[in-house]
Protein backbone atom coordinates (compact mmCIF):
# COMPACT_ATOMS: atom_id res chain seq x y z
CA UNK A 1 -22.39 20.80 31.67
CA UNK A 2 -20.66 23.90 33.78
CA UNK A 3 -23.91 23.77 36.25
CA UNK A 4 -23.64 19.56 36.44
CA UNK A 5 -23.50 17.58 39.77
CA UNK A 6 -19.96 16.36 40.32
CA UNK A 7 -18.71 13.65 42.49
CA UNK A 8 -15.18 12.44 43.46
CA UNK A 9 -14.99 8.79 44.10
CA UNK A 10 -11.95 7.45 46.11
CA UNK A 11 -11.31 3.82 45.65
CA UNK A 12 -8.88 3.10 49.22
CA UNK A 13 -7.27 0.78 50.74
CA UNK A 14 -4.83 1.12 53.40
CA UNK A 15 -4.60 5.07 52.60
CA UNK A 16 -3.98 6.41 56.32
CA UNK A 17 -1.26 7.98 55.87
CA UNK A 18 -2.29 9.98 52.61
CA UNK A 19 -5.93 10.60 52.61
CA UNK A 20 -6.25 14.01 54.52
CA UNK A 21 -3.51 15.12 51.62
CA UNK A 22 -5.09 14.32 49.61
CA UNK A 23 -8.14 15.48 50.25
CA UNK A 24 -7.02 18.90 51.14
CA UNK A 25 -5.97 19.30 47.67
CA UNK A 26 -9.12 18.80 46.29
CA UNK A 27 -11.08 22.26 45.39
CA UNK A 28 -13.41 23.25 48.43
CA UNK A 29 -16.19 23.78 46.61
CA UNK A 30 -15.93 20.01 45.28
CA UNK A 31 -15.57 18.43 48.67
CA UNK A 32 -19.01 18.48 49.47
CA UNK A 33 -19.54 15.56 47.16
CA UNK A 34 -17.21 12.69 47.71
CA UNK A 35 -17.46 8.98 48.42
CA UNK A 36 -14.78 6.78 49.19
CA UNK A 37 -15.02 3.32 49.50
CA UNK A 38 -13.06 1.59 51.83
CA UNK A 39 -12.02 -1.95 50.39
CA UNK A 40 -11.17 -3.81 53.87
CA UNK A 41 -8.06 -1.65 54.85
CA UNK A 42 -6.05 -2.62 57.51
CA UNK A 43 -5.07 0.48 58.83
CA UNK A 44 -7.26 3.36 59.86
CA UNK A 45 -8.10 4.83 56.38
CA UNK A 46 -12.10 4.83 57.42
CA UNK A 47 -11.53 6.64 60.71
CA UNK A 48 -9.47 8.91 58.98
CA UNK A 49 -12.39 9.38 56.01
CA UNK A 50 -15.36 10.06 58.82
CA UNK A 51 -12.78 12.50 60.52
CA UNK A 52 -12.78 14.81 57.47
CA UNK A 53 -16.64 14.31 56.88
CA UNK A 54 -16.03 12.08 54.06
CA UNK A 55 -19.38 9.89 53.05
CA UNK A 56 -17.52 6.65 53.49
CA UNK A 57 -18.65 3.33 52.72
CA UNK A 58 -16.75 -0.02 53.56
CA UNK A 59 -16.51 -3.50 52.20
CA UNK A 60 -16.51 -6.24 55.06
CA UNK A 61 -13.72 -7.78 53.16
CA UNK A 62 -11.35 -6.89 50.37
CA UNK A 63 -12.89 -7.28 46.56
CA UNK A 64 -10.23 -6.01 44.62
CA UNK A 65 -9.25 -2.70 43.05
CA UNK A 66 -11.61 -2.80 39.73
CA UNK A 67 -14.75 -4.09 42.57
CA UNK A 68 -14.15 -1.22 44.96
CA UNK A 69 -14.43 0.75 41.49
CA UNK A 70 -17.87 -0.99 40.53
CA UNK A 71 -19.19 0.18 43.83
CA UNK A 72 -17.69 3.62 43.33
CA UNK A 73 -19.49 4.56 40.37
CA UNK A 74 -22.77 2.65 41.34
CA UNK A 75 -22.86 5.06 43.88
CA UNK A 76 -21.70 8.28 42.29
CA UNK A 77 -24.80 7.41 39.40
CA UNK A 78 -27.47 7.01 41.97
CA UNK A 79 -26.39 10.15 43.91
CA UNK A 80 -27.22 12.15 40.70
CA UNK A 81 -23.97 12.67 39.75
CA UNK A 82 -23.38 14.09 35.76
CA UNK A 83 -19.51 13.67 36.37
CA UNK A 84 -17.63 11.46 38.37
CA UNK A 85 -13.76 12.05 38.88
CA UNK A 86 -12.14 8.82 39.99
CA UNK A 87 -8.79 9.65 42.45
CA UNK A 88 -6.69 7.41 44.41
CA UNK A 89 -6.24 8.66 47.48
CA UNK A 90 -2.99 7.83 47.83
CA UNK A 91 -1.26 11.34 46.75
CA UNK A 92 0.38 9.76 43.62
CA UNK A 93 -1.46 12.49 41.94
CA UNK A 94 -2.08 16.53 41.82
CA UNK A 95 -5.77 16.50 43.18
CA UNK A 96 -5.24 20.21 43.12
CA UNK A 97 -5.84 19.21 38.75
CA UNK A 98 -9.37 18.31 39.38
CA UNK A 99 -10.79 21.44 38.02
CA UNK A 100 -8.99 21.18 35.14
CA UNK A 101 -9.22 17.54 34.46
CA UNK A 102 -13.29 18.18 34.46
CA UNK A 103 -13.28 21.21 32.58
CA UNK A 104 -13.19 19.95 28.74
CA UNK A 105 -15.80 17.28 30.43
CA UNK A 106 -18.01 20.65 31.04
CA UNK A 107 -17.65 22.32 27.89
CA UNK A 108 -18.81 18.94 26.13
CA UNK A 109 -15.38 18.00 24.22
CA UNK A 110 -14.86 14.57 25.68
CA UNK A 111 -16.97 12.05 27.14
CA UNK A 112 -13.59 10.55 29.48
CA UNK A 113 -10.57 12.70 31.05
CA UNK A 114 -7.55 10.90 32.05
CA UNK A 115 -4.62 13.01 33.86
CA UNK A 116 -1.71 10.91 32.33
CA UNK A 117 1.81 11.39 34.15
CA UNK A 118 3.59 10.48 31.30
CA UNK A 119 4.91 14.30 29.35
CA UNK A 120 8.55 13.88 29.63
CA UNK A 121 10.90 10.72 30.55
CA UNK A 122 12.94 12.98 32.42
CA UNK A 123 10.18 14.24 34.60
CA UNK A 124 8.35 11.03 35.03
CA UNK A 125 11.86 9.80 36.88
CA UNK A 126 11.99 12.39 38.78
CA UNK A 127 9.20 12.39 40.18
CA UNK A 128 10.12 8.74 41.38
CA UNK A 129 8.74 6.14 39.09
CA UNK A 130 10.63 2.73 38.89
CA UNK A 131 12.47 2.56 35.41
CA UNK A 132 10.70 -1.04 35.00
CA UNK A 133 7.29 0.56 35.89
CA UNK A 134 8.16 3.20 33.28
CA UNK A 135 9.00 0.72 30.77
CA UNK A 136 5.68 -1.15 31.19
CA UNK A 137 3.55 1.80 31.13
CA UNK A 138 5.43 2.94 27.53
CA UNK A 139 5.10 -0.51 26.34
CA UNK A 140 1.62 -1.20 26.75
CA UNK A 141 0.17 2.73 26.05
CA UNK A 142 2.34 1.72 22.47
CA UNK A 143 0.75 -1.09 22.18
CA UNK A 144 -2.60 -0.11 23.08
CA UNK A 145 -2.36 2.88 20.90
CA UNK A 146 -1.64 0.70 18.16
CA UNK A 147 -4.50 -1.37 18.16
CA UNK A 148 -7.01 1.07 19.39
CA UNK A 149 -5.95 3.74 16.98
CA UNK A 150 -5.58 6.18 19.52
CA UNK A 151 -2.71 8.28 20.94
CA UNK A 152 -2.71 8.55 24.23
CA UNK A 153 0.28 9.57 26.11
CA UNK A 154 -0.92 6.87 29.22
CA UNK A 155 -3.93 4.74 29.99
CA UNK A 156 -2.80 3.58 33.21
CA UNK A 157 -3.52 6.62 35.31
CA UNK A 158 -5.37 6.44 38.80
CA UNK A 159 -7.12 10.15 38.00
CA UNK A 160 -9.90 9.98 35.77
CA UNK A 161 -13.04 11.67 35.05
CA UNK A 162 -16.20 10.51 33.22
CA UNK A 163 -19.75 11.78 32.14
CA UNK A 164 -22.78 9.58 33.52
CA UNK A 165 -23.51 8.98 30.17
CA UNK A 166 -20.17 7.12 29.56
CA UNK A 167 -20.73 4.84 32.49
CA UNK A 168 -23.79 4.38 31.65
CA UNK A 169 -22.78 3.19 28.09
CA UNK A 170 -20.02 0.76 29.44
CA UNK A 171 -21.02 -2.66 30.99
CA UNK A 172 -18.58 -1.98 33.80
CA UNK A 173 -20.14 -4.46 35.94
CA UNK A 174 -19.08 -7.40 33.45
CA UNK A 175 -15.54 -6.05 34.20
CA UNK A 176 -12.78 -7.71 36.15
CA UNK A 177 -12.71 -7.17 39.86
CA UNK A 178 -8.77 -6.71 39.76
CA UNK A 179 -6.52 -4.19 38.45
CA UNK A 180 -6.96 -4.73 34.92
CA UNK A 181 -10.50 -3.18 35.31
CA UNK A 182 -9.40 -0.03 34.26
CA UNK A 183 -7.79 -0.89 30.84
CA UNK A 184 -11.39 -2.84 30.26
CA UNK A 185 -13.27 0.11 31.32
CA UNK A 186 -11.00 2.57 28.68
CA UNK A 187 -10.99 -0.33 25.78
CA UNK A 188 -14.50 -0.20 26.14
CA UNK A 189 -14.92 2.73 25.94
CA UNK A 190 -13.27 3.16 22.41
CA UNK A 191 -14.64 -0.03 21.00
CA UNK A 192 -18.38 2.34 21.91
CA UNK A 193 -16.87 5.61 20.25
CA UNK A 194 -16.31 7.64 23.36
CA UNK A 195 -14.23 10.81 22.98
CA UNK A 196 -11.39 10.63 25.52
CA UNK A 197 -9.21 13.92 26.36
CA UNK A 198 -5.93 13.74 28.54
CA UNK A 199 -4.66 16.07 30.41
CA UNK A 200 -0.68 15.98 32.16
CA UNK A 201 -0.66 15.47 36.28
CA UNK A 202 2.45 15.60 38.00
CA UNK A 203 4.10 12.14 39.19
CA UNK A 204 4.68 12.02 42.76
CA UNK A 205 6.15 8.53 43.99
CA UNK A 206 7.12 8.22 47.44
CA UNK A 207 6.94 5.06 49.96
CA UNK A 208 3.08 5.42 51.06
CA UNK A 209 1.63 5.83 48.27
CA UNK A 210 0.16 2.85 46.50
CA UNK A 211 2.05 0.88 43.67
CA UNK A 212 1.65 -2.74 42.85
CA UNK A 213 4.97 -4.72 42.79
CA UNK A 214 6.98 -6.36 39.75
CA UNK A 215 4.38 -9.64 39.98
CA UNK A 216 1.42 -8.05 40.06
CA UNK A 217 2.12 -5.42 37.53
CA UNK A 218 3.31 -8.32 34.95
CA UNK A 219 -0.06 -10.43 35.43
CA UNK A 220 -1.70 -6.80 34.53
CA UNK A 221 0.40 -6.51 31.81
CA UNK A 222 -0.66 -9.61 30.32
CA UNK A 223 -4.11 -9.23 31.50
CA UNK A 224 -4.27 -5.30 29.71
CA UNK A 225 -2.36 -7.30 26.18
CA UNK A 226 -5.51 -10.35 26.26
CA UNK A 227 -8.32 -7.12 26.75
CA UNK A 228 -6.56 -5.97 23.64
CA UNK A 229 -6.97 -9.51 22.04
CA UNK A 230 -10.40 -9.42 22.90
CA UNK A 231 -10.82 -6.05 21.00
CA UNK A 232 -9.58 -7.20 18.03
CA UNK A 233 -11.91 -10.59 18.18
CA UNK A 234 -14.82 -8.05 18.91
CA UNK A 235 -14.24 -6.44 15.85
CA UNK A 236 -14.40 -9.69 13.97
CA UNK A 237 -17.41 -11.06 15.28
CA UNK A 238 -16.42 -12.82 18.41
CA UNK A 239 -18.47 -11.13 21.46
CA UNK A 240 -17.07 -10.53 24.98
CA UNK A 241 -19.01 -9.23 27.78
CA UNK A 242 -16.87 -6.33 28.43
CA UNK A 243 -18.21 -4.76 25.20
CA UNK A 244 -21.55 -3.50 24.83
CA UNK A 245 -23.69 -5.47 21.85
């Protein structure tokens, strides 16, 4: 895989003030290949994306975080791509990692690479993370671990890497359109047997960068603890969508 096409896919939305970071910190030889996908920003996130030569595509109006994602990786697939790293552009996390998030991808270990912020408590609060947000994220990776049989220090990481073989595998289309997306996408993914590496990133929390508040992060809570359900009713016969047959 060392010689594989790779594209970055940035899912934005009002990421202005962040982007050109965030971009800079990607690898320059891995620049040449990224999309982002503007999901009806307010601000100036797409002039800011065709300023640094970014191929940048834009929604006439918003369709949520785990849509902007569907057209992400529709697009990474039919530009050839053999991995696709997923970053939010919102310099939450070390896109000066990518290299290393891809690289057990390229030596054919795992099939998905997640760069989880979660190594210490200590660190993770430093680096600014609510203590509620903290306490979600360790409550549901427990409880996800637990049913999935996996163990995972995080699952709700915004830097991500997959081979086009994965996404091809996983109905993602059939997946919500909102935040919960993701935990679909990576339940999936182990209901289908796909190897999934971590790697640790940094946590950088700071006004501008993107964070849902304490509402919307408890309806994805509950939404992440019914894709669970839905696992477990999979396993017993019950089909959902989200899982391939």
């Amino acid at each position: 895989m060392k010689n594989k096409k790779v594209v970055i896919v940035m899912p934005a939305y009002n990421a202005e003030k962040t982007l050109k970071k965030t971009y800079q910190d990607i690898p320059a030889h891995l620049r040449k290949n990224i999309i982002l996908v503007d999901d009806g920003s307010h601000d100036k996130t797409v002039v800011k994306a065709k300023k640094l030569g970014i191929e940048t595509i834009v929604h006439p109006q918003n369709r949520g975080y785990g849509g902007n994602q569907k057209t992400c990786y529709t697009l990474a697939l039919s530009k050839g791509a053999d991995i696709i790293v997923m970053i939010h552009p919102d310099y939450q996390y070390d896109a000066t990692l990518v290299e290393e998030l891809i690289r057990p991808i390229q030596q054919g270990r795992f099939d998905i690479m997640l760069g989880s912020r979660i190594r210490t408590r200590a660190e993770v609060l430093k680096g600014g993370m609510p203590r509620w947000k903290y306490a979600g994220n360790r409550f549901l990776t427990i409880a996800e671990n637990t049913v999935l049989g996996r163990n995972l220090s995080e699952y709700h990481t915004g830097m991500r890497a997959y081979t086009r073989s994965a996404l091809q595998q996983l109905p993602f289309h059939k997946f919500s359109d909102d935040f919960v997306f993701d935990q679909e996408l990576l339940i999936s993914a182990v209901y289908s047997d796909l190897r999934i590496g971590e790697i640790t990133v940094p946590t950088k929390y700071f006004p501008e960068a993107s964070s849902i508040n304490f509402r919307r992060s408890t309806e994805y809570g509950l939404s992440t603890l019914v894709t669970l359900v839905k696992y477990v009713l999979q396993k017993f016969g019950y089909h959902s969508p989200i899982f391939k047959s």
